[in-house]
C-alpha atoms as a PDB file:
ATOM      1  CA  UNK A   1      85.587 101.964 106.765  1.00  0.00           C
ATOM      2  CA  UNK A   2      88.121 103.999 108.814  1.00  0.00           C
ATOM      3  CA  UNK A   3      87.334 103.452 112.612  1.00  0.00           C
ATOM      4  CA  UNK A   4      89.592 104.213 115.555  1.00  0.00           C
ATOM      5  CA  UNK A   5      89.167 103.418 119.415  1.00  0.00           C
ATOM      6  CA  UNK A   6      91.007 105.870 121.847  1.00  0.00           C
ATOM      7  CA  UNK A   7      92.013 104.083 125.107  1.00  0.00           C
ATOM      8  CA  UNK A   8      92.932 107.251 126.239  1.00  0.00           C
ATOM      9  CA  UNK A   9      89.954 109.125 125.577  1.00  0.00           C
ATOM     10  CA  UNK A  10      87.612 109.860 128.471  1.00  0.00           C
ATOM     11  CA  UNK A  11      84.320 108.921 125.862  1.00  0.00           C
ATOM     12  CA  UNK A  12      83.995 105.434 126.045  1.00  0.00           C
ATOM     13  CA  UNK A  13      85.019 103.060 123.598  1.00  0.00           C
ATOM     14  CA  UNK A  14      80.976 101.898 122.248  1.00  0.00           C
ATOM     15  CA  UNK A  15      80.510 105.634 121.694  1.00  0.00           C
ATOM     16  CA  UNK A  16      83.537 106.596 119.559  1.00  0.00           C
ATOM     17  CA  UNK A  17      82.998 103.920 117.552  1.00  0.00           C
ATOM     18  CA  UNK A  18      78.928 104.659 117.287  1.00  0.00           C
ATOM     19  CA  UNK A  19      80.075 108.170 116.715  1.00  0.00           C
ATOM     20  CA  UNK A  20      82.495 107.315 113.576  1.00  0.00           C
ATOM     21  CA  UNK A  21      79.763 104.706 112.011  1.00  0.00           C
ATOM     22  CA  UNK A  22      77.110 107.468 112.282  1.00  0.00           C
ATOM     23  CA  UNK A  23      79.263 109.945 110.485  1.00  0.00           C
ATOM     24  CA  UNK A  24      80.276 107.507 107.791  1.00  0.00           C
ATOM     25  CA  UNK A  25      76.499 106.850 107.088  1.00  0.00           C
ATOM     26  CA  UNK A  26      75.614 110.645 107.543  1.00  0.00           C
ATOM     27  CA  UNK A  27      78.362 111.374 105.569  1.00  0.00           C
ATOM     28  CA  UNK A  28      77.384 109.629 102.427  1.00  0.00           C
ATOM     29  CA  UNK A  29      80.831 107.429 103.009  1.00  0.00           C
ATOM     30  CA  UNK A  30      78.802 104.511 103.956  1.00  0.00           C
ATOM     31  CA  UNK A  31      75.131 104.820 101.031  1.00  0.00           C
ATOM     32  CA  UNK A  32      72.438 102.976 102.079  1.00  0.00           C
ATOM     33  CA  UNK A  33      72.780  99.111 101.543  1.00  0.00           C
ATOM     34  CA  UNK A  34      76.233  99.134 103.028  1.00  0.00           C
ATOM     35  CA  UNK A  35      77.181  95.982 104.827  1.00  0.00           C
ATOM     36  CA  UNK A  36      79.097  96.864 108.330  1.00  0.00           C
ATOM     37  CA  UNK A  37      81.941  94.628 109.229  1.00  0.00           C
ATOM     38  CA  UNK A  38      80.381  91.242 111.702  1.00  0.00           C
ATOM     39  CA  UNK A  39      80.566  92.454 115.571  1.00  0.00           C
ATOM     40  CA  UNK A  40      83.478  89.597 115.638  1.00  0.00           C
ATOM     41  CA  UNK A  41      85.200  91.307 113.260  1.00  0.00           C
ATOM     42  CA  UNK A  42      85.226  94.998 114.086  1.00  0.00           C
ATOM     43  CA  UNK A  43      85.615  93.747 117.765  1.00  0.00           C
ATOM     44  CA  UNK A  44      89.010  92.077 116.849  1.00  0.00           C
ATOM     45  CA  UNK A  45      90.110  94.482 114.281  1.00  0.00           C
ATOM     46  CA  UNK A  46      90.216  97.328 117.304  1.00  0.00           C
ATOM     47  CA  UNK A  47      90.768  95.326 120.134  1.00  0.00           C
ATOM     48  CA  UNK A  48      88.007  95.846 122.001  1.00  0.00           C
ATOM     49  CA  UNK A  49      85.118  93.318 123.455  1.00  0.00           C
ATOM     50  CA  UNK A  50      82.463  92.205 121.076  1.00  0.00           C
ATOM     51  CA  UNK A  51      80.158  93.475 123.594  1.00  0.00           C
ATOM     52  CA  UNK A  52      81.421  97.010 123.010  1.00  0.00           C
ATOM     53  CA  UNK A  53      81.040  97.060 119.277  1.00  0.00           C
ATOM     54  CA  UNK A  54      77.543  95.523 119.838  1.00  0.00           C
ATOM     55  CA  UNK A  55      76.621  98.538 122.142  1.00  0.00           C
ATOM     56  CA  UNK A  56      77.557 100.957 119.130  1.00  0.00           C
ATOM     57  CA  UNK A  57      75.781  98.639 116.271  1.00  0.00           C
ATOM     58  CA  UNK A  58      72.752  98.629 119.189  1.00  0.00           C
ATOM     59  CA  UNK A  59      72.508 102.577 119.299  1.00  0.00           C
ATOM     60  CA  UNK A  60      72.962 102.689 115.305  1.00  0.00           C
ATOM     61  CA  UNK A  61      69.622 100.661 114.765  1.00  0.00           C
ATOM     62  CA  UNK A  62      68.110 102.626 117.759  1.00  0.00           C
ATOM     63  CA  UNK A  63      68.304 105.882 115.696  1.00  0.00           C
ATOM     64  CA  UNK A  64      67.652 104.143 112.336  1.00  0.00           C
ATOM     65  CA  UNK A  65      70.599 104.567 110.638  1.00  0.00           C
ATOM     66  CA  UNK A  66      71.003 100.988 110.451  1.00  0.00           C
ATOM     67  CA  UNK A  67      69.414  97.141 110.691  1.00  0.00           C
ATOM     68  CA  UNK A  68      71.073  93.579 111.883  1.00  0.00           C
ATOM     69  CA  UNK A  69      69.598  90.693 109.723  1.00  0.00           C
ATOM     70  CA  UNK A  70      70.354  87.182 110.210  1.00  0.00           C
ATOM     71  CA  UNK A  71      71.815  86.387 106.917  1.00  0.00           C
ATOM     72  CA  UNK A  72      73.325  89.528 105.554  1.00  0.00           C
ATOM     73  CA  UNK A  73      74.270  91.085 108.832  1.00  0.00           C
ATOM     74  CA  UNK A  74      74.377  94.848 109.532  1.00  0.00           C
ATOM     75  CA  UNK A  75      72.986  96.775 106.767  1.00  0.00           C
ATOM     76  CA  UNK A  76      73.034 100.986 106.648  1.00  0.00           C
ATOM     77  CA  UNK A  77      69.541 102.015 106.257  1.00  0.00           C
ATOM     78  CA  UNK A  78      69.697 105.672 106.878  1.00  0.00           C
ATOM     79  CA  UNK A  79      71.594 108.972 106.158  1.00  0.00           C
ATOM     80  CA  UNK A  80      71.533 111.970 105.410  1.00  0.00           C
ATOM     81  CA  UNK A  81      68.478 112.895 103.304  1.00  0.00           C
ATOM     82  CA  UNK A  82      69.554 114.814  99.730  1.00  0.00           C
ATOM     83  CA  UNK A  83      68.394 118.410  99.839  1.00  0.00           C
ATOM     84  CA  UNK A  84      69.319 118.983 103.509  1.00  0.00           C
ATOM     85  CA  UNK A  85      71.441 121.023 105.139  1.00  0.00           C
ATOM     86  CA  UNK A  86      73.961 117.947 105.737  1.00  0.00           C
ATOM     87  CA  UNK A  87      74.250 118.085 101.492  1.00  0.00           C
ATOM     88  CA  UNK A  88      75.700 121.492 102.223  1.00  0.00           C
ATOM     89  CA  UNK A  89      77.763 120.770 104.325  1.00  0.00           C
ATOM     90  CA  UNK A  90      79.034 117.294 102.623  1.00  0.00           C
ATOM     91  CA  UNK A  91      79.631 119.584  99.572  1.00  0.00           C
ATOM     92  CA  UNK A  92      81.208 122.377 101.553  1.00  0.00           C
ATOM     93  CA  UNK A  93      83.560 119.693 103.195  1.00  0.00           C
ATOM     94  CA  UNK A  94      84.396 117.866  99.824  1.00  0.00           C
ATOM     95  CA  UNK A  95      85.829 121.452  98.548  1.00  0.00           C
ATOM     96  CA  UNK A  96      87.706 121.839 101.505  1.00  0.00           C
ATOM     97  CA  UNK A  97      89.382 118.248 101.322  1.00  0.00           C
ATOM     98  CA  UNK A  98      90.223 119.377  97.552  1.00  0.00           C
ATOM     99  CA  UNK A  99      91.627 122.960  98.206  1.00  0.00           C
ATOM    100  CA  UNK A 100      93.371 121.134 101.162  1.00  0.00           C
ATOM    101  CA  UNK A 101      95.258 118.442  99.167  1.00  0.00           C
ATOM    102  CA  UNK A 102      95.777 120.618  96.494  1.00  0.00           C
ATOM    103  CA  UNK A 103      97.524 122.659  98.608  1.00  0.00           C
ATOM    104  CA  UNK A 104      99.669 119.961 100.699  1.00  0.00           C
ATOM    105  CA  UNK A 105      97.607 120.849 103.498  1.00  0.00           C
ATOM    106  CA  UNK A 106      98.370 117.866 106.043  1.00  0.00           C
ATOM    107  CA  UNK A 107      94.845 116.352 107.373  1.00  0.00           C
ATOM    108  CA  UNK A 108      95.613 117.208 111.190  1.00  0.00           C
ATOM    109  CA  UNK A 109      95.883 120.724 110.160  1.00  0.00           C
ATOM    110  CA  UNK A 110      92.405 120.996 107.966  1.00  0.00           C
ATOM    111  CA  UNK A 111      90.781 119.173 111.004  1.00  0.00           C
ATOM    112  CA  UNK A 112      92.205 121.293 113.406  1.00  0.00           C
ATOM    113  CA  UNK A 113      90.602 124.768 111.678  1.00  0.00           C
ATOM    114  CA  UNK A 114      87.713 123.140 110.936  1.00  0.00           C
ATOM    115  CA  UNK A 115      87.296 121.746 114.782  1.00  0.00           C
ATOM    116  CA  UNK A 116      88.023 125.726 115.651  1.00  0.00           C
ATOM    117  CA  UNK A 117      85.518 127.504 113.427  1.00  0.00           C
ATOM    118  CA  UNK A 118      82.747 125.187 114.541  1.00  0.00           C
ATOM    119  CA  UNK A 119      83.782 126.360 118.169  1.00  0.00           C
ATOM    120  CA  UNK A 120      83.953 129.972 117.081  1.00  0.00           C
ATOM    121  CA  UNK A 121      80.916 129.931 115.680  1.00  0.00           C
ATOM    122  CA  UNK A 122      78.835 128.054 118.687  1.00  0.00           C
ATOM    123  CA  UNK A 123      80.349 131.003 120.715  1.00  0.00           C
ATOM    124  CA  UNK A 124      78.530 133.616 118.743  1.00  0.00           C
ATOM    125  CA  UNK A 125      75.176 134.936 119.883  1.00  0.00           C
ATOM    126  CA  UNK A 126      72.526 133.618 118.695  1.00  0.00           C
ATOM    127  CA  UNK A 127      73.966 130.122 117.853  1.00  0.00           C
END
């Protein structure tokens, strides 16, 4: 599991990394049964407090997408649901990760036009 903390970033550090977790799970990257790295852990792995990281695993269970147990931890429960329109766009985003490395299309760059069509397309009326 890929998670980053921006110091720099004016979002705080509990909500980029609830942000990344919940598009892991939503993502299908983390399936349902998925054990999440101990609070400890994740805490020392990005330098932040364990407090912080237990904010973020806090908000996860809050919207279901995952559950602490005592013995095995923090466990994905949730994600996207097969059939909806987040399967679309998992698909949709798998092709463009494929036409994009196919292509030697650097990951900053795909990221950067996907980042601007989804801002293109909030500006149209009606969105």
């Amino acid at each position: 599991m890929d998670v980053t903390v921006d110091v720099g970033s004016p979002t705080p550090p509990y909500e980029q990394i609830r942000a990344q977790i919940a598009a892991h799970v939503q993502g299908g990257l983390l399936p349902k049964g998925s054990r999440l790295p101990t609070m400890r852990a994740l805490a020392a792995d990005l330098g932040v407090a364990v407090g912080t990281v237990a904010r973020a695993y806090a908000e996860l269970e809050s919207a279901g997408l995952v559950a602490s147990r005592r013995r095995t931890g923090t466990v994905v429960t949730g994600g996207a649901s097969p059939g909806t329109g987040q399967e679309r766009v998992r698909a949709a985003a798998e092709a463009l990760a494929r036409a994009a490395r196919e292509d030697g299309v650097d990951e900053s760059v795909v990221l950067a036009a996907v980042h601007a069509a989804l801002l293109r397309v909030a500006a149209q009326p009606g969105m």
